[in-house]
Protein backbone atom coordinates (compact mmCIF):
# COMPACT_ATOMS: atom_id res chain seq x y z
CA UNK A 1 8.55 -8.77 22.51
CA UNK A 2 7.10 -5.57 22.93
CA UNK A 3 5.95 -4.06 19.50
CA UNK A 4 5.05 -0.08 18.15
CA UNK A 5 3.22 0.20 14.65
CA UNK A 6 3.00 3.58 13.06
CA UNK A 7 0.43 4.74 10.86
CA UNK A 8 -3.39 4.90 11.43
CA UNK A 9 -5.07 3.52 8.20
CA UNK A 10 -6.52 -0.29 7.37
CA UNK A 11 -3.11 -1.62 6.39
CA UNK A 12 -2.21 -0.62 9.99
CA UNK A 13 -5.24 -2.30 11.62
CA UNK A 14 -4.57 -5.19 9.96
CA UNK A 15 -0.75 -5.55 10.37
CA UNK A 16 -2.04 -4.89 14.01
CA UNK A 17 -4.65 -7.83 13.78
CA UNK A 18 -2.03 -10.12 12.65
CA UNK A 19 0.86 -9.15 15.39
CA UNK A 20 -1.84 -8.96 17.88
CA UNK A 21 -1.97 -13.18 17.44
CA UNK A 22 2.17 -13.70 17.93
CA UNK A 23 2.93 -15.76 20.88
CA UNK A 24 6.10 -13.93 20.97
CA UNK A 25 4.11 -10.44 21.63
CA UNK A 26 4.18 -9.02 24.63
CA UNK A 27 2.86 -5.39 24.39
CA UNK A 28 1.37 -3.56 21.18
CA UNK A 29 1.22 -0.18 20.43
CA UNK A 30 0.37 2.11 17.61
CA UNK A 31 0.76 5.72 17.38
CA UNK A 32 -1.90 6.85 16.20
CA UNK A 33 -4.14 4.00 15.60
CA UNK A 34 -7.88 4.39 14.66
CA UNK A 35 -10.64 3.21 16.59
CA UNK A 36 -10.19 -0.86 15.75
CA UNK A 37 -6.23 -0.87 16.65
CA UNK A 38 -7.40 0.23 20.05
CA UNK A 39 -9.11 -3.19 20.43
CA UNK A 40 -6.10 -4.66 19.80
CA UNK A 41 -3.61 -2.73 22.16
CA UNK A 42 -2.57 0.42 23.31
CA UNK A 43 -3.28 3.79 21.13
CA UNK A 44 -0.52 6.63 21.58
CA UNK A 45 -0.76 9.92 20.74
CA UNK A 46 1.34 12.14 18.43
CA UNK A 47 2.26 12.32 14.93
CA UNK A 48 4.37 9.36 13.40
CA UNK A 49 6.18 12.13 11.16
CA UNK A 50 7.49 13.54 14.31
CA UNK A 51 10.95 11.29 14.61
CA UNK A 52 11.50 12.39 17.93
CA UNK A 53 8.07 11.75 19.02
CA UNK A 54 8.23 8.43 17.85
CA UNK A 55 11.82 8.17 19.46
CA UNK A 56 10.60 8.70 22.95
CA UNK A 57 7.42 6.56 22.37
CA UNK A 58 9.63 3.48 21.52
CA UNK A 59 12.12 4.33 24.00
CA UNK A 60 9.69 4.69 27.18
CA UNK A 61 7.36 1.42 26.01
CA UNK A 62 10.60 -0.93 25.86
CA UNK A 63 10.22 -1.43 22.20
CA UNK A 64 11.91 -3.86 20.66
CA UNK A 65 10.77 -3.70 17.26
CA UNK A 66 8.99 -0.81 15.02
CA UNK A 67 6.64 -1.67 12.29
CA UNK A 68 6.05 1.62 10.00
CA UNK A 69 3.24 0.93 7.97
CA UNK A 70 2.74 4.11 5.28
CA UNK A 71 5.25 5.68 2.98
CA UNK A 72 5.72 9.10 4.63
CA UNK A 73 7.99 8.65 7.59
CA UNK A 74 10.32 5.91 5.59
CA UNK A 75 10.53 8.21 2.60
CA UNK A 76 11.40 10.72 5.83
CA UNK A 77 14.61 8.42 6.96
CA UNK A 78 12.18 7.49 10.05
CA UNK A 79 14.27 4.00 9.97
CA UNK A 80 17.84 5.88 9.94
CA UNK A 81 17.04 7.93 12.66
CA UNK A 82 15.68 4.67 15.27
CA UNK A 83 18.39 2.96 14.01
CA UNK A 84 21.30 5.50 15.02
CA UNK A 85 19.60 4.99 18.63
CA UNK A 86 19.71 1.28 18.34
CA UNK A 87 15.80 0.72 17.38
CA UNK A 88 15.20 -2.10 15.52
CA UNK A 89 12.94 -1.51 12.84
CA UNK A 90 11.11 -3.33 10.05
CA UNK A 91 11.15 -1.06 6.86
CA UNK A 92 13.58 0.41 4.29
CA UNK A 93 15.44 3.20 5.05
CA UNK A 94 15.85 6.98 3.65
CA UNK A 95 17.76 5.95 0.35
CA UNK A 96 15.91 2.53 -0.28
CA UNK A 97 12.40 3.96 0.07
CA UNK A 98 13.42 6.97 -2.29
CA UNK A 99 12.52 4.09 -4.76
CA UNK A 100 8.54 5.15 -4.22
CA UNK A 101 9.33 8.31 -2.61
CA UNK A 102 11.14 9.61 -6.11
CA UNK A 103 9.66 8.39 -9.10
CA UNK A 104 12.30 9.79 -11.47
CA UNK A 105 14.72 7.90 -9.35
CA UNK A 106 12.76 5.01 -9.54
CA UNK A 107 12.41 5.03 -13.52
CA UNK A 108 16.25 5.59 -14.16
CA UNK A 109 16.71 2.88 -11.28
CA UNK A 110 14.99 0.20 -13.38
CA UNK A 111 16.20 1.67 -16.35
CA UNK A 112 20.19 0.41 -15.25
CA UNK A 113 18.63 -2.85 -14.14
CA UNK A 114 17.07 -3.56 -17.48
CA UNK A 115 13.60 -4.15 -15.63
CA UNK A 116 11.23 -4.14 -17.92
CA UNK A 117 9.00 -1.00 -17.64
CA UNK A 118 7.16 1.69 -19.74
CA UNK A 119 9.41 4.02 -21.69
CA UNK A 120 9.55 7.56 -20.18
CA UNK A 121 10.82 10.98 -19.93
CA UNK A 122 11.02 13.56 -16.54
CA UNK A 123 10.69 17.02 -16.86
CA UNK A 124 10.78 19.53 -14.10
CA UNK A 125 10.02 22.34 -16.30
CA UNK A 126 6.56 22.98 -17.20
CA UNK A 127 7.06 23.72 -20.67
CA UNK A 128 9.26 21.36 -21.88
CA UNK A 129 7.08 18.94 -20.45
CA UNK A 130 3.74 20.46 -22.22
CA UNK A 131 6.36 20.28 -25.42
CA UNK A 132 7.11 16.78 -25.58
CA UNK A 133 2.99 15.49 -24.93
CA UNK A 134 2.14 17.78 -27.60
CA UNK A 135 4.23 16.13 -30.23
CA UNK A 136 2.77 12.95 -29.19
CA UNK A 137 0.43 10.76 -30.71
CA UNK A 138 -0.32 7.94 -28.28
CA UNK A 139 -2.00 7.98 -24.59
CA UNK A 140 -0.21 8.58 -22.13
CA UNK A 141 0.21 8.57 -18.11
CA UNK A 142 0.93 11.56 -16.24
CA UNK A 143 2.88 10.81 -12.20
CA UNK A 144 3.31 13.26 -9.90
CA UNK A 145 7.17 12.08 -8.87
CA UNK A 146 6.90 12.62 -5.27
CA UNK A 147 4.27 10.88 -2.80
CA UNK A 148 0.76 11.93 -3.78
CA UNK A 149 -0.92 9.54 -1.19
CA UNK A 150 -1.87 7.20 -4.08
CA UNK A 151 -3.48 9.80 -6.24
CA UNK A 152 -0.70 11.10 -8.34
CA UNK A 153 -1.03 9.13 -11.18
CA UNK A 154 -3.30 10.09 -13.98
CA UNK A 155 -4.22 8.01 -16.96
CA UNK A 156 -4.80 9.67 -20.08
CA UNK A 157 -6.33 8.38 -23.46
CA UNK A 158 -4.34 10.85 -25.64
CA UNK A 159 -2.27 13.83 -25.28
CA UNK A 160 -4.76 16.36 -25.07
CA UNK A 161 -5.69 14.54 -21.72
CA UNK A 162 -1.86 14.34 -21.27
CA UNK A 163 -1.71 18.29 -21.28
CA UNK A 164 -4.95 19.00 -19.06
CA UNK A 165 -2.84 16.51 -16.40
CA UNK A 166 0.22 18.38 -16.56
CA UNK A 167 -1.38 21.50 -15.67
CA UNK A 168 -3.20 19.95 -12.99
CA UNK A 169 -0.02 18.66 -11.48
CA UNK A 170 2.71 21.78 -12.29
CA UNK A 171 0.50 24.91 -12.40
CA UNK A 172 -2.44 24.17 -10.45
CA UNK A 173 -0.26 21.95 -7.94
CA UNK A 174 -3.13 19.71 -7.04
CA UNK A 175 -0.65 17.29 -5.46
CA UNK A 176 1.83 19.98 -3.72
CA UNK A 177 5.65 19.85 -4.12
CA UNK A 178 5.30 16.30 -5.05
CA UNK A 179 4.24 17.82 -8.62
CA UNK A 180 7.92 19.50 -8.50
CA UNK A 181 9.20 16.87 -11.05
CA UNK A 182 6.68 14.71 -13.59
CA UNK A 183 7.14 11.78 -15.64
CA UNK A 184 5.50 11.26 -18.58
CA UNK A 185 5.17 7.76 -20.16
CA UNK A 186 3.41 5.67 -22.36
CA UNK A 187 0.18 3.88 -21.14
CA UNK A 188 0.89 0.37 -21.11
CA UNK A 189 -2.25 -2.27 -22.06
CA UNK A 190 -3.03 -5.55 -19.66
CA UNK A 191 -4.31 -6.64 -16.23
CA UNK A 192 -2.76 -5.27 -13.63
CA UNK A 193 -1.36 -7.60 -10.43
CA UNK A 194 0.26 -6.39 -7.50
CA UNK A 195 3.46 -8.71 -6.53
CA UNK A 196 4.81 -8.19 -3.02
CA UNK A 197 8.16 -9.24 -1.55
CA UNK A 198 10.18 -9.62 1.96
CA UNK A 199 13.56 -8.68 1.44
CA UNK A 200 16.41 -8.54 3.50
CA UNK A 201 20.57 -8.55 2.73
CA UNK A 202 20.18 -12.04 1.08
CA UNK A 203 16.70 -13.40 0.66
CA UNK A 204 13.94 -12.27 -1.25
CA UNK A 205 10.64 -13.90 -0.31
CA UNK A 206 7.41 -13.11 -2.62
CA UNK A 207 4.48 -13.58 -1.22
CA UNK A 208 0.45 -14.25 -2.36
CA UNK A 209 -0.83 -12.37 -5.31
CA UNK A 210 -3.05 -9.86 -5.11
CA UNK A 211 -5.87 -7.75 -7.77
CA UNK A 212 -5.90 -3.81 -6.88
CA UNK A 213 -9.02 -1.72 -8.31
CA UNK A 214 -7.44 2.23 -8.00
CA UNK A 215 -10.36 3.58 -9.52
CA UNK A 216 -13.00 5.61 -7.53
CA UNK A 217 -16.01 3.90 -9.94
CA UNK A 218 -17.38 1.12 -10.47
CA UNK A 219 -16.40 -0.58 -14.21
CA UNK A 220 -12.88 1.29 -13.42
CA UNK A 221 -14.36 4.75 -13.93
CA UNK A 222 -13.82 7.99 -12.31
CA UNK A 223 -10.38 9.71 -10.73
CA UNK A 224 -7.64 7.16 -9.14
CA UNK A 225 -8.16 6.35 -4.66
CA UNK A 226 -5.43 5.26 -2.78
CA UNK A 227 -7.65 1.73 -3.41
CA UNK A 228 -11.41 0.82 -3.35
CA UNK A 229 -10.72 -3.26 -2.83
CA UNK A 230 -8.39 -6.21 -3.72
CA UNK A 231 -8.84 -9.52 -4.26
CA UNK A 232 -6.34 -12.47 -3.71
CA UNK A 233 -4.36 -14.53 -5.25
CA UNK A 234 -4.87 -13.20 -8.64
CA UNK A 235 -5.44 -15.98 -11.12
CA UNK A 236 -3.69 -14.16 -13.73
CA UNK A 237 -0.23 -15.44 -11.40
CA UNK A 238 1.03 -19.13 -11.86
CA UNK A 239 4.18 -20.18 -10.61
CA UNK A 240 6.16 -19.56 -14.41
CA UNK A 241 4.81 -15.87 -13.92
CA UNK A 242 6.02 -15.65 -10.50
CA UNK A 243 9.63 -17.27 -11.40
CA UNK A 244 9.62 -14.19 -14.18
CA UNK A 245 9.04 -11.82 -12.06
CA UNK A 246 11.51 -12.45 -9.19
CA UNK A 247 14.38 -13.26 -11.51
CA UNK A 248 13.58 -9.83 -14.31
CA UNK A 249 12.19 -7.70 -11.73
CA UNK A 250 12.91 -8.65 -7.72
CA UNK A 251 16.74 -9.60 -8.28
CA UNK A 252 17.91 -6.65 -10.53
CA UNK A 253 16.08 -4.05 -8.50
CA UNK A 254 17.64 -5.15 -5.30
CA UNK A 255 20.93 -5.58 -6.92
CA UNK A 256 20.58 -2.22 -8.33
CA UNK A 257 20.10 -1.32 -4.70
CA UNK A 258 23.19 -2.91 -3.63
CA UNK A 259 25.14 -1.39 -6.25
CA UNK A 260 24.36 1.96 -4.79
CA UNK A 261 25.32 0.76 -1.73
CA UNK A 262 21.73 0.09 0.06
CA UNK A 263 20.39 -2.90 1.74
CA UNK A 264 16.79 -3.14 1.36
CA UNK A 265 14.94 -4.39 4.62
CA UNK A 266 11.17 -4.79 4.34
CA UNK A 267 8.83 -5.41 2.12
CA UNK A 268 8.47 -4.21 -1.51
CA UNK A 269 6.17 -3.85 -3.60
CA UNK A 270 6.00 -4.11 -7.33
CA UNK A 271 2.68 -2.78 -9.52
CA UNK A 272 3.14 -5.05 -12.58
CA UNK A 273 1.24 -4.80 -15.86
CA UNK A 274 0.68 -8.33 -18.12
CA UNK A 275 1.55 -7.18 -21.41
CA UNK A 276 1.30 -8.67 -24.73
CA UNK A 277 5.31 -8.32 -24.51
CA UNK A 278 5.27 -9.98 -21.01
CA UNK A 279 5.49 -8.25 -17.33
CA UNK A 280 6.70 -4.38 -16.81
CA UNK A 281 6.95 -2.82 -13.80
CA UNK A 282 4.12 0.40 -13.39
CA UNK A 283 5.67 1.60 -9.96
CA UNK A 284 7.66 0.37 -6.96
CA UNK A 285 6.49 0.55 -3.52
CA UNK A 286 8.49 0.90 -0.44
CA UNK A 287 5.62 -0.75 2.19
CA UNK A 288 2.66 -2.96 2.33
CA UNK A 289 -0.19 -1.83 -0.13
CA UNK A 290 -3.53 -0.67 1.07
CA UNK A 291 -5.52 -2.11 0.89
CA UNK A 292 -3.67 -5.32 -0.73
CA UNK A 293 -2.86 -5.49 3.15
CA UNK A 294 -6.63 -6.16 4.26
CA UNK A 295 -6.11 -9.61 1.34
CA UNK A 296 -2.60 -10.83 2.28
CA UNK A 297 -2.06 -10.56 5.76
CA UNK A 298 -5.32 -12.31 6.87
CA UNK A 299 -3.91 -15.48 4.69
CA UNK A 300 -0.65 -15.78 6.47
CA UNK A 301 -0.82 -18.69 9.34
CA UNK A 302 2.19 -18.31 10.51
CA UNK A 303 3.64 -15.90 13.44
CA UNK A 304 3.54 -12.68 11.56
CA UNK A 305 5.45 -10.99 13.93
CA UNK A 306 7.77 -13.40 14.02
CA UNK A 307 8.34 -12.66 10.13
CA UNK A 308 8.77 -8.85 10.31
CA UNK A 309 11.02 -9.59 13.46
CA UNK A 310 13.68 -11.82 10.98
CA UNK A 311 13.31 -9.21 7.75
CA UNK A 312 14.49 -6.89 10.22
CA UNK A 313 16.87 -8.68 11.61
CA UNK A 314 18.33 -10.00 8.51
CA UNK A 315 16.96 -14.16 9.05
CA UNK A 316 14.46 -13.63 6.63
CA UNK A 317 15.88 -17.48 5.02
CA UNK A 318 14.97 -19.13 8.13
CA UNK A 319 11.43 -18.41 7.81
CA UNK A 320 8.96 -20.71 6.24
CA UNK A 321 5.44 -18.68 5.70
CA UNK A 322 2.35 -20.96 5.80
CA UNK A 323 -0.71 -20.06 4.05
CA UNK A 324 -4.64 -20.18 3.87
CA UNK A 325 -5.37 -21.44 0.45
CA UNK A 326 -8.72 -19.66 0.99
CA UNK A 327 -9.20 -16.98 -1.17
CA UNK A 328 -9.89 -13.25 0.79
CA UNK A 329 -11.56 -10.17 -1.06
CA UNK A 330 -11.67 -6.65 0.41
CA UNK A 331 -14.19 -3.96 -0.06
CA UNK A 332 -13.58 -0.63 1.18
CA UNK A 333 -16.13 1.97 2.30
CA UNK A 334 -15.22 5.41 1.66
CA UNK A 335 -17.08 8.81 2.40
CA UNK A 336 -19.10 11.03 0.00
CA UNK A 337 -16.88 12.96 -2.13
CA UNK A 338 -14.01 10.74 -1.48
CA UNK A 339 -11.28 11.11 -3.09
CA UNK A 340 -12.43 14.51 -3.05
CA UNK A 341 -13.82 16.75 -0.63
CA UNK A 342 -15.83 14.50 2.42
CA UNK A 343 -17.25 15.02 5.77
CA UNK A 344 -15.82 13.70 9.13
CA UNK A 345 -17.54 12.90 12.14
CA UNK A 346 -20.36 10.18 10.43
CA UNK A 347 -21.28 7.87 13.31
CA UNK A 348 -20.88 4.00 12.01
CA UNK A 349 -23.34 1.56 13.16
CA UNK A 350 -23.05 -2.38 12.22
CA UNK A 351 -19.30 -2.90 12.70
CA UNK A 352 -19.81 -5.19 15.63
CA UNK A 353 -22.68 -7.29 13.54
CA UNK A 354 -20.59 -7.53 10.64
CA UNK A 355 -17.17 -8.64 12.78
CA UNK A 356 -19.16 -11.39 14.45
CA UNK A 357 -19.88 -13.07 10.88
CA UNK A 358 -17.42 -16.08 10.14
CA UNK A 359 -14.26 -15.74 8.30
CA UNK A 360 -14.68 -11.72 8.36
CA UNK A 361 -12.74 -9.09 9.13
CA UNK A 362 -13.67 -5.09 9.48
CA UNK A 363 -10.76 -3.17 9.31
CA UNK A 364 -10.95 0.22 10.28
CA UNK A 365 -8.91 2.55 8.36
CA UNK A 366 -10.08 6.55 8.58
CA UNK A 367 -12.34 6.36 12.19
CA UNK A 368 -12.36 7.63 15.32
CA UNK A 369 -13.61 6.93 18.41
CA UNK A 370 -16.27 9.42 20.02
CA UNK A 371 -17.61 7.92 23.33
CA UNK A 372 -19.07 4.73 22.79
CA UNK A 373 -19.11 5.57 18.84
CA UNK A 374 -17.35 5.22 15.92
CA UNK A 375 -17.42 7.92 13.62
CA UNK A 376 -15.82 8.68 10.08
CA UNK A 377 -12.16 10.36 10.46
CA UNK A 378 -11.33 10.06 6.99
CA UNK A 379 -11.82 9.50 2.85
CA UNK A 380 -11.63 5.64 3.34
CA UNK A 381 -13.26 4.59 6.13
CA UNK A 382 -13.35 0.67 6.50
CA UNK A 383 -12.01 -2.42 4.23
CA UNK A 384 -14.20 -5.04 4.73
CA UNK A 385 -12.60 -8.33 4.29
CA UNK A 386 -13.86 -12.32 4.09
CA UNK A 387 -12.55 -15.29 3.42
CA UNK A 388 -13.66 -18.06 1.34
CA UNK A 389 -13.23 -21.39 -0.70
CA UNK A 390 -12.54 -19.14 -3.90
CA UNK A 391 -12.83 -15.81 -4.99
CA UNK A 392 -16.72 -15.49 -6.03
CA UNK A 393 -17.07 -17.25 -2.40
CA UNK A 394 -15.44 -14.74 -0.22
CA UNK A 395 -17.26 -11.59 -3.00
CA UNK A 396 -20.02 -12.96 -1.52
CA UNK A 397 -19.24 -13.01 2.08
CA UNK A 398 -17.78 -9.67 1.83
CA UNK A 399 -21.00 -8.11 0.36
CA UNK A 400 -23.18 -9.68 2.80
CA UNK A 401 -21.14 -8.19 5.67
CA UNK A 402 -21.24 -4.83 4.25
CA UNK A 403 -25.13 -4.67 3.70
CA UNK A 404 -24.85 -4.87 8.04
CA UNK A 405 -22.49 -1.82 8.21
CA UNK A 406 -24.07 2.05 7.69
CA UNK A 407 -23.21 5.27 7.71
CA UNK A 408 -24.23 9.01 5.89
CA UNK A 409 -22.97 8.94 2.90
CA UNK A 410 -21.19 5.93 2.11
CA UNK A 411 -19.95 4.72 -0.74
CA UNK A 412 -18.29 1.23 -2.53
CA UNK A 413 -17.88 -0.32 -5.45
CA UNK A 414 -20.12 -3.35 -5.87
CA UNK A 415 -17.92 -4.61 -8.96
CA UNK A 416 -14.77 -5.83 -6.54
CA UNK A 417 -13.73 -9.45 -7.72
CA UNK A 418 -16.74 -9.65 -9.93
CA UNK A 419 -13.47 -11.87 -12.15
């Protein structure tokens, strides 16, 4: 089975690492790739927003099965337009990934499926919106509805906050036209778990937990990332908090889905908050998370390809996943500045040390390759992932494989896992 991943980022080199292992695979490709999916098969060039690039790439490799790794092109109907030329392809299409791609959507979505959530408002105007967080006296949290890469959600401790975020996102348009449309809702209190799911027409499969830390610093300070590290499983899930969330969150959102007549293929992904009141639903993603990725993947035993290949094609029941009980824990390094303003072009030195290390994996994420060196080609620039007999074992793996890896300017959190 010849296989073409899109996207160029960590979750991408390790969806790649996993696939790479099938003993169904026959040729791999990713368009773009970074500089560690090109150890694992065959780079192409172009841009995986371009549909009919992608189109010809899949049709001149002998593709039988796409694997779109970020939001962008599904959100983009990349899945509707491969299919309509007979493509198979593992992700959601245009209308089922508008449940990430449109937050607004999203919120009156779960709304009619009585999911339990945060209560909200969307405003499109400017000053309506700055007229409803003035009259309120609680803290809020301010999302960009559109795709802001991770970064359009901003957490604020009362509504003064509320209205500095609103300008940010409507006036100063800090996240582009995906500032269009806001919603504004109240700040729920908890831990936070990430809950991911397989879906297909009649199966729902969730898979390991995982522990997300969004925050640029350390102690879960600073502006949100797309993600500085994960842990999994999260201890905060048991099986009784698993069974709660498939049957009040994963059923009624895929029904909802039906209802509107979509079938949801792929995997989805629900941010969930532990209330005192129980589990609500913060967002919905239509993909693997990144880096919960670099945590999940690397504990699945069983032919991973094999698995997206049945999602896709709709046998999703007949699989039976296998997993490490090990526990994994990523740490991602990110540039100076990130996720600000940063510098490209850092040369990396220590990946090879680090990716001879037992039970490790370095997954590139925003590299290049320049000659016989890897240099920085983005914000986050590696995940750094170990396994281990628990949590605090594979923290401690992970941080000794990062003190072998260098480059100008980098930065981490040293607090990942620290549970």
């Amino acid at each position: 089975m010849n296989a073409l991943l899109l996207g160029s980022g960590g979750r991408e080199h390790a969806i790649a690492h996993a696939i790479s292992k099938s003993k169904k695979l026959g040729n791999l490709f990713i368009l773009p790739g970074n500089a560690g999916t090109a150890q694992l098969g065959t780079n192409l060039p172009g841009d995986l927003n371009n549909h009919e690039q992608v189109l010809v790439a899949a049709k001149q490799n002998g593709i039988d099965l796409v694997v779109v790794g970020p939001e962008k092109p599904l959100c983009d109907g990349i899945v509707d337009r491969l299919a309509a030329e007979g493509v198979k392809v593992f992700g959601p299409t245009k209308a089922a990934a508008r449940i990430e791609g449109d937050k607004a959507y999203s919120k009156e979505l779960m709304r009619r499926a009585l999911v339990p959530t945060a209560e909200a408002r969307v405003f499109s105007d400017y000053q309506a919106a700055r007229s409803y967080v003035a009259t309120r006296d609680y803290a809020l949290v301010v999302k960009a509805a559109g795709l802001a890469a991770g970064k359009g959600v901003i957490v604020c401790d009362d509504p003064s906050q509320g209205l500095l975020a609103l300008e940010k996102i409507m006036v100063d348009r800090a996240f582009g036209d995906a500032g269009d449309t806001v919603v504004v809702e109240e700040r729920l209190t908890g831990a936070e778990i990430s809950v991911l799911a397989l879906v297909d027409d009649t199966t729902i499969y969730l898979l390991e937990t995982a522990q997300d830390y969004k925050k640029v610093g350390e102690g879960d300070t600073g502006p949100n990332t797309g993600g500085m590290g994960t842990f999994s499983p999260s201890p905060l899930a048991d099986d009784k908090l698993l069974d709660q969330v498939q049957r009040s969150v994963f059923v009624p959102i895929v029904d909802a889905l039906k209802s509107d007549n979509i079938t949801y293929r792929g995997v989805l992904y629900a941010g969930i908050m532990l209330t005192p009141a129980g589990p609500k639903v913060l967002e919905f993603n239509c993909r693997f998370g990144d880096p919960e990725a670099q945590v999940i993947i690397p504990r699945i035993r069983s032919d991973f390809l094999e698995i997206l290949d049945a999602t896709a094609s709709g046998r999703l029941a007949d699989m039976v996943i296998d997993w490490d009980p090990r526990a994994a824990v990523c740490v991602v390094l990110a540039s100076q500045g990130y996720p600000g303003e940063y510098h490209k072009g850092k040369v990396v030195t220590g990946i090879g040390i680090a990716d001879q290390l037992n039970d490790t994996y370095v997954f590139h994420a925003g590299t290049s390759q320049l000659g016989e060196q890897v240099v920085t080609n983005g914000g986050r620039v590696l995940g750094l992932t170990a396994l281990g007999s628990d949590v605090s074992a594979a923290r401690s793996l992970a941080y000794t494989a990062i003190e072998k890896i260098d480059f100008d300017g980098v930065q981490f959190r040293r607090d990942i896992a620290a549970i």
